[in-house]
N, C-alpha and C. Protein backbone atom coordinates (compact mmCIF):
# COMPACT_ATOMS: atom_id res chain seq x y z
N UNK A 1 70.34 117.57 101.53
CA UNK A 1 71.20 116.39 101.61
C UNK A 1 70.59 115.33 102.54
N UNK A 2 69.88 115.52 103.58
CA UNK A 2 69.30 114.49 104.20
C UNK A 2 68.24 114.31 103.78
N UNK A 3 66.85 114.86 103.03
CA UNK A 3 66.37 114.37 102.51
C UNK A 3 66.69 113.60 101.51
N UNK A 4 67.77 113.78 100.67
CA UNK A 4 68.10 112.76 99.54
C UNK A 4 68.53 111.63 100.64
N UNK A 5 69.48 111.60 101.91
CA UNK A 5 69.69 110.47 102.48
C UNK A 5 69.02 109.71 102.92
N UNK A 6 67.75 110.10 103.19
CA UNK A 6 66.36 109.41 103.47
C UNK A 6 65.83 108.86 102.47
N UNK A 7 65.84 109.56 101.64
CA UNK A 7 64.65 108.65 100.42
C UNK A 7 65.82 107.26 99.93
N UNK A 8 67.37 107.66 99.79
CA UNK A 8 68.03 106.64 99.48
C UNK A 8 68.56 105.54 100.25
N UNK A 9 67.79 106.02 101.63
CA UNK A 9 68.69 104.88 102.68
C UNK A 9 69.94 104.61 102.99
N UNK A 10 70.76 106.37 103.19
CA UNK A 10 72.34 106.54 102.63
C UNK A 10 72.67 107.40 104.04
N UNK A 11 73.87 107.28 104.33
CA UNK A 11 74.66 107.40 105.57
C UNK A 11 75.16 109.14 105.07
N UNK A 12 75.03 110.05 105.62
CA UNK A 12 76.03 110.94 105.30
C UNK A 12 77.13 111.35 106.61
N UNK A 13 78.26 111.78 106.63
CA UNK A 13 79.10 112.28 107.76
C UNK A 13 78.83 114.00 107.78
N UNK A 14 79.19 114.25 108.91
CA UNK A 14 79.78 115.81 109.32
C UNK A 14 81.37 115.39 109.70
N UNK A 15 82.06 116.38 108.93
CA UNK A 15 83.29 115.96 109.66
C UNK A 15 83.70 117.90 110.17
N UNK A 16 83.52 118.11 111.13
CA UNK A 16 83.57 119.19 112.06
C UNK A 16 85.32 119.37 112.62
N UNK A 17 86.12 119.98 112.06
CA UNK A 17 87.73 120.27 111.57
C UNK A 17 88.05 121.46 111.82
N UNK A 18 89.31 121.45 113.20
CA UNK A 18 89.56 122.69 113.52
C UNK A 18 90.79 122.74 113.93
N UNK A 19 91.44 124.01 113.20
CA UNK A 19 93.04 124.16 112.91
C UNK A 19 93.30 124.33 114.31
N UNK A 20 94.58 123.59 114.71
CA UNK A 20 94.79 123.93 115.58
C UNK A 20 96.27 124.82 115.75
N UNK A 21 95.89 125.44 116.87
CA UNK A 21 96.39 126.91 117.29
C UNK A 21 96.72 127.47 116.22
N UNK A 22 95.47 127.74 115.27
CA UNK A 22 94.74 128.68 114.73
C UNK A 22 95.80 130.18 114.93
N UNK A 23 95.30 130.33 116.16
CA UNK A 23 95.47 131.45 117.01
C UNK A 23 96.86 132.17 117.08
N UNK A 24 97.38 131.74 116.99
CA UNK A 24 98.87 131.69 117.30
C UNK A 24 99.63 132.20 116.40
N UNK A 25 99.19 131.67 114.70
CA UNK A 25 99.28 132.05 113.83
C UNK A 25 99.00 133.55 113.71
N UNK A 26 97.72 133.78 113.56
CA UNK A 26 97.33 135.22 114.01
C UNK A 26 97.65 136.34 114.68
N UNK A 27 97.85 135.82 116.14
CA UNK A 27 98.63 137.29 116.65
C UNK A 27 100.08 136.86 116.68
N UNK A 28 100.93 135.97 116.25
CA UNK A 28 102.09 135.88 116.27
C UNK A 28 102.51 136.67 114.47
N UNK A 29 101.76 136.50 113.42
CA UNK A 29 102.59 136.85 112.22
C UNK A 29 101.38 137.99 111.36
N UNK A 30 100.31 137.89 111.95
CA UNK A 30 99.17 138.77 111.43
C UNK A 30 97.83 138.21 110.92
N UNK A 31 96.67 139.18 110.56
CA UNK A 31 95.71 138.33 110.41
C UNK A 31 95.75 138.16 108.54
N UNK A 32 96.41 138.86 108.00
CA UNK A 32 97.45 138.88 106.61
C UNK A 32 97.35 137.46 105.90
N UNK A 33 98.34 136.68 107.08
CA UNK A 33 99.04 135.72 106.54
C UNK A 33 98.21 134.77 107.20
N UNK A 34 97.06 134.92 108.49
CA UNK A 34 96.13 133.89 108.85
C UNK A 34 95.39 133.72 108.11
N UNK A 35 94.69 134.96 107.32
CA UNK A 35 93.86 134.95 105.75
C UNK A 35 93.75 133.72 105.09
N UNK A 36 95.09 133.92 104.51
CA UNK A 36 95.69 133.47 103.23
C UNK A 36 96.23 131.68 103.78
N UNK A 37 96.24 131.74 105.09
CA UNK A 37 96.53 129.65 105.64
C UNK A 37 94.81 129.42 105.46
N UNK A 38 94.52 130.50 105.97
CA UNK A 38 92.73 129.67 105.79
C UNK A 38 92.59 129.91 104.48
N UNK A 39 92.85 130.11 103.38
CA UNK A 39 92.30 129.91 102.05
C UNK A 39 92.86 128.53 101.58
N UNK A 40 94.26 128.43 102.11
CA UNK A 40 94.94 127.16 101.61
C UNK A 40 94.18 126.22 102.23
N UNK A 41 94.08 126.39 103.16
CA UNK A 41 93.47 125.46 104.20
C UNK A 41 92.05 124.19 103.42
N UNK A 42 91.55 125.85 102.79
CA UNK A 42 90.12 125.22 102.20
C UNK A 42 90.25 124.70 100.88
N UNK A 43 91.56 125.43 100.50
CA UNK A 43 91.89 124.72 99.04
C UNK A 43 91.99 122.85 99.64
N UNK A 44 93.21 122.92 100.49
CA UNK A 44 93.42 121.22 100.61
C UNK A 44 92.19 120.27 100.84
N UNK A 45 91.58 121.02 101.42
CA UNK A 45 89.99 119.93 101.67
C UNK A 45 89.65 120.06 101.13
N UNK A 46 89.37 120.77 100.24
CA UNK A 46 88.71 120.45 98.98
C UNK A 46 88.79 119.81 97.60
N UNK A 47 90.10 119.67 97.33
CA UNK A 47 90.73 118.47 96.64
C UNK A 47 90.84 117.16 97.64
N UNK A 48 90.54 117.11 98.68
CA UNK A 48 90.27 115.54 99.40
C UNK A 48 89.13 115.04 98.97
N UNK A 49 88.26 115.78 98.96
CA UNK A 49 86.58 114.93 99.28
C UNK A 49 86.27 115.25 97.48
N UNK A 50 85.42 114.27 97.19
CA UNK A 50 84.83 114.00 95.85
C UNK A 50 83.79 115.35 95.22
N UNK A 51 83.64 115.63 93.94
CA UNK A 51 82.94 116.44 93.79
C UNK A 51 81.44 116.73 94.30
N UNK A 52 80.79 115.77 94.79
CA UNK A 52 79.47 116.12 95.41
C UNK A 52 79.52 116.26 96.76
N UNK A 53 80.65 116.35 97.08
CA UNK A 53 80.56 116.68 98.81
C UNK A 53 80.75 118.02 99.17
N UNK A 54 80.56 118.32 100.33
CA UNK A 54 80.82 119.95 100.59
C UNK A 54 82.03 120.62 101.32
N UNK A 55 82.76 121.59 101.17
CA UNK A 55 83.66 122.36 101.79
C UNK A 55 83.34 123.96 102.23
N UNK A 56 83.00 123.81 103.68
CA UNK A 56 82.86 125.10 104.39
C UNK A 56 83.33 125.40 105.60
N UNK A 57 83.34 126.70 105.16
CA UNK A 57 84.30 127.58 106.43
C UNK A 57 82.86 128.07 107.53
N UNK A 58 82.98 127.41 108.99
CA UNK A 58 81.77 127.83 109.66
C UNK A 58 82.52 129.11 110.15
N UNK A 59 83.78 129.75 110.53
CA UNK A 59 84.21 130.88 110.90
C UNK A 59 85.11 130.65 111.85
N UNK A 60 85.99 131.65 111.73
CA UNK A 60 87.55 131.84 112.57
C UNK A 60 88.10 130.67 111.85
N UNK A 61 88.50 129.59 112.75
CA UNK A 61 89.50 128.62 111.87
C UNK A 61 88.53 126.74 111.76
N UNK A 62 87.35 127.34 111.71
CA UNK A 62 86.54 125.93 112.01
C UNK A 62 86.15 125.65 110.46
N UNK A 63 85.92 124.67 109.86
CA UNK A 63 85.44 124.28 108.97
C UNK A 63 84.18 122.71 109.33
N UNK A 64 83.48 122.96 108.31
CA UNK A 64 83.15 121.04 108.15
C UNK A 64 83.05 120.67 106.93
N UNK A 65 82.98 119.70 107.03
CA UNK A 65 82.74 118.83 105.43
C UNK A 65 81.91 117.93 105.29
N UNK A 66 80.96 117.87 104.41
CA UNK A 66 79.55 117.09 104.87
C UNK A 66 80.14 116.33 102.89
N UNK A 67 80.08 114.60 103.79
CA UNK A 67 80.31 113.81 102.71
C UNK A 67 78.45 113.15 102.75
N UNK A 68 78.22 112.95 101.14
CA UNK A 68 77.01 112.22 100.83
C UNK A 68 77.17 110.70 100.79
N UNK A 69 76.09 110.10 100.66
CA UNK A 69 75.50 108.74 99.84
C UNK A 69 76.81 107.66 100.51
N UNK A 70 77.39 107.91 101.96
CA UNK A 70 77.86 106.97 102.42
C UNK A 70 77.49 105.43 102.37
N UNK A 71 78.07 104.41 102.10
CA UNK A 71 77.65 103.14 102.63
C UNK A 71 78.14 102.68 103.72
N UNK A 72 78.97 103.46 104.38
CA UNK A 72 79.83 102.79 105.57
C UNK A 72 80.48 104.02 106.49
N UNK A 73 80.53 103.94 107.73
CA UNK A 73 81.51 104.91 108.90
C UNK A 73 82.58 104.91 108.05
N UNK A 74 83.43 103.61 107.69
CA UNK A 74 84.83 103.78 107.38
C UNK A 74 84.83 104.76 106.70
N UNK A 75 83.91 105.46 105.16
CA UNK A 75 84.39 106.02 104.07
C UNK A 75 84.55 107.24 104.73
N UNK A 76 84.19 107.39 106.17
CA UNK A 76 83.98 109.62 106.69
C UNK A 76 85.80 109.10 107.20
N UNK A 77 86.04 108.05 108.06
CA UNK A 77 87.36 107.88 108.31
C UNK A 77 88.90 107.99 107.21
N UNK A 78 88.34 107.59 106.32
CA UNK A 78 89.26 107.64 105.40
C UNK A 78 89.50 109.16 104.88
N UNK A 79 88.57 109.56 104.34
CA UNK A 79 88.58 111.46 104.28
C UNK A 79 89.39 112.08 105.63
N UNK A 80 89.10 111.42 106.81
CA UNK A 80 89.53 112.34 108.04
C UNK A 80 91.09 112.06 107.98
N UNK A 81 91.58 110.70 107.63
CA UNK A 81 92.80 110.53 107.54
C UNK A 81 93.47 111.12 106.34
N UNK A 82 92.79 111.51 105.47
CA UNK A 82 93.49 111.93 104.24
C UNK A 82 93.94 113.02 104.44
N UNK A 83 92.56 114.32 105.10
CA UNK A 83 92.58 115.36 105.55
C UNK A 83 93.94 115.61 106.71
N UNK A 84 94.46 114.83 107.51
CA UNK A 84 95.42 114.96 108.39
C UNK A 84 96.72 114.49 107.74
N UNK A 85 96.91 113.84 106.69
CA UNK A 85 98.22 113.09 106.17
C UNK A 85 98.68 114.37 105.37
N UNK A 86 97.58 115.31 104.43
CA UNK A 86 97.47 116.51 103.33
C UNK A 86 97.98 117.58 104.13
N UNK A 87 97.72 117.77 105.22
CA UNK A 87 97.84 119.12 106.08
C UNK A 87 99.73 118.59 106.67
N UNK A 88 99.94 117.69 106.68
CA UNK A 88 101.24 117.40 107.10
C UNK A 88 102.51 118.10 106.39
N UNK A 89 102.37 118.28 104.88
CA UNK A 89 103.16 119.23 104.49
C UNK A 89 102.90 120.68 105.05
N UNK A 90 104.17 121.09 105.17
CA UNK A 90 103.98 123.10 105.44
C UNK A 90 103.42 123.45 104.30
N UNK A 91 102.71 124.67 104.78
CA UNK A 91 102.11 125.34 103.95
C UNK A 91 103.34 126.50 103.74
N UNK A 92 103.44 127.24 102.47
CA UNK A 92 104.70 128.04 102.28
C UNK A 92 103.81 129.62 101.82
N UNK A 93 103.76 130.32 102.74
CA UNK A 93 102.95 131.29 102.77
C UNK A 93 104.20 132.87 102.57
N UNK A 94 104.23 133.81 102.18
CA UNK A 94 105.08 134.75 102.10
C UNK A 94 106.02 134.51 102.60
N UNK A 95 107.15 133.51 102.04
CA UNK A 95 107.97 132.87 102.13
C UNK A 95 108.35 132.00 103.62
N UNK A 96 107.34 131.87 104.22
CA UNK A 96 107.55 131.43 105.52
C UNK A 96 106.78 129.95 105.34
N UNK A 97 107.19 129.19 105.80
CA UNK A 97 106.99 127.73 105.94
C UNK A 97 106.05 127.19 107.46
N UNK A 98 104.52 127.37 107.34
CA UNK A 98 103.53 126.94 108.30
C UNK A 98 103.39 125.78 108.53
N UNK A 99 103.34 125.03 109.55
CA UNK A 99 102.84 123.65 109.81
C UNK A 99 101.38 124.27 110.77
N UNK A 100 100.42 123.07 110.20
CA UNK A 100 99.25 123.04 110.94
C UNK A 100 98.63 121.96 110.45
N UNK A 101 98.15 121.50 111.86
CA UNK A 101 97.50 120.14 112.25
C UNK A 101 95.72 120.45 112.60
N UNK A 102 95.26 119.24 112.62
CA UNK A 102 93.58 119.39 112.53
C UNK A 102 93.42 118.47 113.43
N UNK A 103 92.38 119.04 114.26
CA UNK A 103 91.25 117.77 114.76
C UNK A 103 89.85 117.75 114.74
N UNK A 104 89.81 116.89 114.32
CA UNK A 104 88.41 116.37 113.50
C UNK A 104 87.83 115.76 114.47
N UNK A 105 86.09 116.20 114.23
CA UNK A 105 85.22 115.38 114.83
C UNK A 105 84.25 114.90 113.63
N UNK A 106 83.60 113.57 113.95
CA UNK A 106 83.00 112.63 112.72
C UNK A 106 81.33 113.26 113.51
N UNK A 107 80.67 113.00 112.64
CA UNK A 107 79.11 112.57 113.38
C UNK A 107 78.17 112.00 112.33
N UNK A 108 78.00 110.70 112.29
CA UNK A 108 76.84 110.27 111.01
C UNK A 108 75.76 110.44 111.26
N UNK A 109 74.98 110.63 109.86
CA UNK A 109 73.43 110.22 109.95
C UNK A 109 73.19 109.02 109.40
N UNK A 110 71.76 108.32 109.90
CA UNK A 110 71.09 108.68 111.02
C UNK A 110 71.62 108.19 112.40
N UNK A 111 72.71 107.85 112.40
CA UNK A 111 73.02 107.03 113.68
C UNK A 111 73.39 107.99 114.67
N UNK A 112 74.08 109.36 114.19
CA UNK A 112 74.48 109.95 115.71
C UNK A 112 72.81 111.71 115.68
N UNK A 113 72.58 111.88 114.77
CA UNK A 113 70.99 112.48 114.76
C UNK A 113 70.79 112.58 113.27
N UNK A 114 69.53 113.23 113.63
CA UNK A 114 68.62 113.26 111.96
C UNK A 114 67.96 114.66 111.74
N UNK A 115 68.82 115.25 112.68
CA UNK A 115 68.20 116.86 111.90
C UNK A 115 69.89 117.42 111.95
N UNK A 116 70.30 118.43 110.48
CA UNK A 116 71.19 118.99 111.08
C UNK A 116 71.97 119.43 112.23
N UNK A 117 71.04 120.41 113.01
CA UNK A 117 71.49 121.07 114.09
C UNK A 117 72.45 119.66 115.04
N UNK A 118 71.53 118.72 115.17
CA UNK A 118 72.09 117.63 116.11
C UNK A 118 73.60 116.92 115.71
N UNK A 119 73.13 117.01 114.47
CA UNK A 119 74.50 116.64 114.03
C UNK A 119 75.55 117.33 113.93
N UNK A 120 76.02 118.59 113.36
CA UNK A 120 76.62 119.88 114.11
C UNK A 120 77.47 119.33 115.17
N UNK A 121 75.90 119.68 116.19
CA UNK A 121 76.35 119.55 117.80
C UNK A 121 77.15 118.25 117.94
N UNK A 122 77.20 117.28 117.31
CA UNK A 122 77.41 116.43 117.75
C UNK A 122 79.01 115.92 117.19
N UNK A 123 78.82 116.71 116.01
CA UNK A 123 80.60 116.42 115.26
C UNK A 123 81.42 117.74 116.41
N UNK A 124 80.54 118.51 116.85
CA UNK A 124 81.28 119.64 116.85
C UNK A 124 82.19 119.12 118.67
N UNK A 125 81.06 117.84 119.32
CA UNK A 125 81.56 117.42 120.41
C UNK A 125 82.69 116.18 120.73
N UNK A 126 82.43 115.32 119.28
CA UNK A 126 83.72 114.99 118.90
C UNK A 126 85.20 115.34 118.43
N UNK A 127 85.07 116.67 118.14
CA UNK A 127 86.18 117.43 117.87
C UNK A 127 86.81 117.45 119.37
N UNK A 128 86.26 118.12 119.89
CA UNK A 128 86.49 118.25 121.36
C UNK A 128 87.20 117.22 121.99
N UNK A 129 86.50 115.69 122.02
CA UNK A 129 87.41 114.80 121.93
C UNK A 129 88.55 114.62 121.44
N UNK A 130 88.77 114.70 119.96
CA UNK A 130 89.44 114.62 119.02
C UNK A 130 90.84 115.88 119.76
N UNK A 131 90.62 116.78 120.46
CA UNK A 131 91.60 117.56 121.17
C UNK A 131 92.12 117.10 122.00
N UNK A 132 91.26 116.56 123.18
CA UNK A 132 91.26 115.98 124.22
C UNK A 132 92.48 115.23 124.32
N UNK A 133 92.34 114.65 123.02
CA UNK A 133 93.17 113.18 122.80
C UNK A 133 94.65 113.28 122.19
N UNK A 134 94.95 114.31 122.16
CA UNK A 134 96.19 115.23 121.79
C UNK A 134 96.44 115.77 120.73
N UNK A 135 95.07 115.64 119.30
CA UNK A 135 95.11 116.83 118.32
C UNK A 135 95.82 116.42 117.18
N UNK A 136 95.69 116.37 116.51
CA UNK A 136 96.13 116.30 115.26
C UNK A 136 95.63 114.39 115.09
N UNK A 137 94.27 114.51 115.20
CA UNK A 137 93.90 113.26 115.17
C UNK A 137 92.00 113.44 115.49
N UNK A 138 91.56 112.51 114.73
CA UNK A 138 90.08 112.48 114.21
C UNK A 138 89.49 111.43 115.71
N UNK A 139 87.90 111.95 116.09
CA UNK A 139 87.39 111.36 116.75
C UNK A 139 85.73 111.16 116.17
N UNK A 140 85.23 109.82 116.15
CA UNK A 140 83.90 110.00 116.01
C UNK A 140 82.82 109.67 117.23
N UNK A 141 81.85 110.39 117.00
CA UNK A 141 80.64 110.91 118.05
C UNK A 141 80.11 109.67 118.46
N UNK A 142 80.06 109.51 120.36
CA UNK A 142 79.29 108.10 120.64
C UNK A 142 78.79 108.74 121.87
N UNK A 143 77.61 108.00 121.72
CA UNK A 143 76.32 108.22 122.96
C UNK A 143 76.75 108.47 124.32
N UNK A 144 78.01 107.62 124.78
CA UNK A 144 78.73 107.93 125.93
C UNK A 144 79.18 109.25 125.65
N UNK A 145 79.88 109.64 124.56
CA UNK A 145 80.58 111.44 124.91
C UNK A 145 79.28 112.19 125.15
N UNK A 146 78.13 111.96 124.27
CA UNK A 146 77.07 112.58 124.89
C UNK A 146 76.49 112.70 126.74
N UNK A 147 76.68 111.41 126.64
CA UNK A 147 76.40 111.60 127.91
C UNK A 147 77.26 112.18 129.11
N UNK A 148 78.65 111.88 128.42
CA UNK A 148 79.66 112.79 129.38
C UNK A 148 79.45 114.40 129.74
N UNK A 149 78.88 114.75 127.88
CA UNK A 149 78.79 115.90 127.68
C UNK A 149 77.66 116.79 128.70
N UNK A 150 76.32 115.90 128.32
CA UNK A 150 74.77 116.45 129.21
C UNK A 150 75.19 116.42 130.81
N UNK A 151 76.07 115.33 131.52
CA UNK A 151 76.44 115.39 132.61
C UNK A 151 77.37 116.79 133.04
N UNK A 152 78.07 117.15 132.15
CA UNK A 152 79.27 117.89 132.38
C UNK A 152 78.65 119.59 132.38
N UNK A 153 77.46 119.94 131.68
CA UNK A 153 76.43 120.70 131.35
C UNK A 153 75.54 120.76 132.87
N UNK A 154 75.28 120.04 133.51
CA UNK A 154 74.09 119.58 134.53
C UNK A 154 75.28 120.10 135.76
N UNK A 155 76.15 119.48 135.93
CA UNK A 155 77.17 120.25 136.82
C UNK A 155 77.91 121.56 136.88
N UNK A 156 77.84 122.09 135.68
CA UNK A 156 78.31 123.71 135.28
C UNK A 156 77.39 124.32 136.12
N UNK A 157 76.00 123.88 135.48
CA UNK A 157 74.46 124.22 135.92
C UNK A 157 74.46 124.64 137.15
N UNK A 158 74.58 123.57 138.04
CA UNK A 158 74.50 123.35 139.51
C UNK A 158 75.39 124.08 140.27
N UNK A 159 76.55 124.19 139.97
CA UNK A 159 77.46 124.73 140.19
C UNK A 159 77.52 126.09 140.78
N UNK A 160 77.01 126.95 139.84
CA UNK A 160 76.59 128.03 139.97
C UNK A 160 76.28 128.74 140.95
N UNK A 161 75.10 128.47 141.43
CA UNK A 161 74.23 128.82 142.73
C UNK A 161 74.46 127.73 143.96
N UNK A 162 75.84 126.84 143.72
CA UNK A 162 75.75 125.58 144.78
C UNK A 162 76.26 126.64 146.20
N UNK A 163 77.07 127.57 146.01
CA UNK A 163 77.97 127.99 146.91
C UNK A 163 76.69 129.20 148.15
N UNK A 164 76.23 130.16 147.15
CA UNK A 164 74.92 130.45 147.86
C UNK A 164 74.16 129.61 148.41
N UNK A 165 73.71 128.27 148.08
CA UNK A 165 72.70 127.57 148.45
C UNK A 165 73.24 126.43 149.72
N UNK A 166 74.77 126.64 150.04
CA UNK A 166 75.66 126.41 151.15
C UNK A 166 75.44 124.78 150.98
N UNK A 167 75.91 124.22 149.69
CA UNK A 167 75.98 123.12 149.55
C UNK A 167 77.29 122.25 149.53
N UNK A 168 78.34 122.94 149.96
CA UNK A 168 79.80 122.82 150.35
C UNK A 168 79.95 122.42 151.36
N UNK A 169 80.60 121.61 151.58
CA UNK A 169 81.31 120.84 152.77
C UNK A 169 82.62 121.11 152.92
N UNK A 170 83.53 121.60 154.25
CA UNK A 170 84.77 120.99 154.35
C UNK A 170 84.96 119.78 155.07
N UNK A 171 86.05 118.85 155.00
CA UNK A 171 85.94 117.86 155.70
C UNK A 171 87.65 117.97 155.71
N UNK A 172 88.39 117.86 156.94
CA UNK A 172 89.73 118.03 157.29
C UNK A 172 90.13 116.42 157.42
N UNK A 173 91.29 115.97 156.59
CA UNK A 173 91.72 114.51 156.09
C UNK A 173 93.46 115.00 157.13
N UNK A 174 93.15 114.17 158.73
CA UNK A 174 94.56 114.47 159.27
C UNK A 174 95.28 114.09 158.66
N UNK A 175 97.21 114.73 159.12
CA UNK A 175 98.03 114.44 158.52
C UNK A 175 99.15 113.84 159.81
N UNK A 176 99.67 113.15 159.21
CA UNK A 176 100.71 111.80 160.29
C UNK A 176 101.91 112.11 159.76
N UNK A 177 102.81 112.50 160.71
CA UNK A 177 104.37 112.11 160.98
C UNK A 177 104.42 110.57 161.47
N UNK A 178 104.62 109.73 160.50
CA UNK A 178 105.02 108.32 160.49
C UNK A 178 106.11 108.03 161.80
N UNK A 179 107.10 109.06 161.36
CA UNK A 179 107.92 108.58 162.39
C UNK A 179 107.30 108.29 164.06
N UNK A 180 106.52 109.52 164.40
CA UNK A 180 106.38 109.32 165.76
C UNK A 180 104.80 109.55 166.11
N UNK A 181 103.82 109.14 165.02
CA UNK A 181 102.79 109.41 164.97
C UNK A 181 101.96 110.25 165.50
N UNK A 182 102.60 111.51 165.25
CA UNK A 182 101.99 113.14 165.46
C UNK A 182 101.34 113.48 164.42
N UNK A 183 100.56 114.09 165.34
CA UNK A 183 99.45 114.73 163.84
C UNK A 183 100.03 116.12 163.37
N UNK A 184 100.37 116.19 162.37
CA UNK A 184 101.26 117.33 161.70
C UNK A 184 100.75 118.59 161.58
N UNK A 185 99.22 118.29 160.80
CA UNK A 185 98.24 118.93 160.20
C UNK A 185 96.99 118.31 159.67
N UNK A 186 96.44 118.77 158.92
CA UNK A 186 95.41 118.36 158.15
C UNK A 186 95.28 119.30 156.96
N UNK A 187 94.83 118.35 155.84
CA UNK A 187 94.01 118.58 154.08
C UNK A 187 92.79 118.71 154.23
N UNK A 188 92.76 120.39 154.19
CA UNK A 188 91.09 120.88 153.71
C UNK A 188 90.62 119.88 152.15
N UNK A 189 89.33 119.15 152.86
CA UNK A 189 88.92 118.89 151.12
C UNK A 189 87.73 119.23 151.04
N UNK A 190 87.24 119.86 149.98
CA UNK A 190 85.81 120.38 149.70
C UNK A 190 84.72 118.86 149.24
N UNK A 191 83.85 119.05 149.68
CA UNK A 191 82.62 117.93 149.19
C UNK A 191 81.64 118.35 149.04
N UNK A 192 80.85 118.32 147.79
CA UNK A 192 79.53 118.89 147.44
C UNK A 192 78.72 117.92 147.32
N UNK A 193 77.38 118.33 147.94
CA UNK A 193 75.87 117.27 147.89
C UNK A 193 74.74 118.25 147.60
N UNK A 194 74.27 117.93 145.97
CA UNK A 194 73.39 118.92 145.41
C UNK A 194 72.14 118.14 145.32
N UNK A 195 71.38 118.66 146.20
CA UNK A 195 69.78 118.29 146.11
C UNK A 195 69.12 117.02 144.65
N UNK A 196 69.89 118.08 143.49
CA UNK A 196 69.41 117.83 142.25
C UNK A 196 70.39 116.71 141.73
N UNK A 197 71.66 116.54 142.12
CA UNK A 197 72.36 115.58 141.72
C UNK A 197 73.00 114.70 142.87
N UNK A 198 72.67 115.35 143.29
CA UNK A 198 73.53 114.16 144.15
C UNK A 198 74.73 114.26 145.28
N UNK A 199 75.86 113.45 145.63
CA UNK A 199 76.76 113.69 145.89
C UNK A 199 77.77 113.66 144.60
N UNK A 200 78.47 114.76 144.33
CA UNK A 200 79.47 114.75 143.24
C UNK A 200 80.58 114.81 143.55
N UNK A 201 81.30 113.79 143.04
CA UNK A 201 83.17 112.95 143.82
C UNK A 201 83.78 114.04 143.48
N UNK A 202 84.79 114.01 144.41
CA UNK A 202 85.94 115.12 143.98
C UNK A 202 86.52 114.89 143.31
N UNK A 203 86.99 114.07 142.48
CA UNK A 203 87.63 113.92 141.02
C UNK A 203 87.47 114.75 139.96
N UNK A 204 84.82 114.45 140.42
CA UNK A 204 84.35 115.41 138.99
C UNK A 204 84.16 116.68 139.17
């Protein structure tokens, strides 16, 4: 598929789609009736997207859908909205009536990468967003989430070995009785300064 998108000068999407609380389903009614939502599941996307596009199950409750011969971002948006308007009816499974919602992550070629794998990675980090953002709602992949992402990776990293390598600070923030300006107490706050990064705010 990307070689045909190359020779034609054609946009394709990943749209990287994952049921949410999946899970719940599962150990709340069995893996029986989780089966049989993920078959429906793949039935509905697959009457969304046109016959030359693809419908697959990457495993547990993840799917993607790789649309071809795009001319535009909008056309992966419009599938993602279709895909969330379709899933809005219950599904009516051994007589029980399921609701389940999706969040989607977008990632085009060539604009967000140009080898599979990258692209994957890259719908699969818009999904993430796409949660973030309260779920049952589509996000597409931009250089900033990347970079949120490689940052957020680099601090896990560091992290690690920061506490052995006695890169912790406390710093005691007194505390004031207004009324008669006594010091009450004080707020332990931790502050880290890693060789390799830096000083990192307590926020991140």
């Amino acid at each position: 598929m990307l070689n045909e998108a190359k020779r034609n000068k054609e946009k394709i999407a990943i749209l990287f789609i994952d049921l949410d609380d999946f899970k719940k389903v599962n150990d709340s009614l069995g893996h029986e009736i989780g089966d049989k939502l993920l078959i429906e599941s793949a039935n509905r996307l697959s009457q969304i997207v046109r016959k030359n596009d693809t419908v697959g199950r990457l495993g547990g409750d993840e799917f993607i859908v790789l649309l071809r011969g795009l001319s535009d971002d909008h056309n992966a948006a419009i599938i993602a909205e279709n895909s969330l308007n379709t899933f809005r009816k219950p599904f009516a499974i051994d007589g029980r009536e399921l609701l389940v919602t999706l969040s989607i992550g977008i990632a085009i070629y060539p604009d967000n990468g140009r080898c599979a794998s990258d692209l994957l990675r890259n719908a699969d980090s818009a999904m993430y967003q796409a949660k973030a953002l309260g779920r049952n709602t589509y996000s597409f992949f931009t250089k900033e989430m990347n970079i949120t992402l490689l940052r957020r990776l680099e601090v896990e990293e560091q992290m690690h070995g920061a506490l052995e390598r006695n890169e912790f600070e406390v710093h005691y923030q007194p505390q004031f009785d207004v009324k008669n300006n006594n010091i009450i107490g004080a707020e332990a706050l931790l502050r880290w300064h890693n060789p390799t990064l830096g000083s990192i705010t307590p926020d991140e």
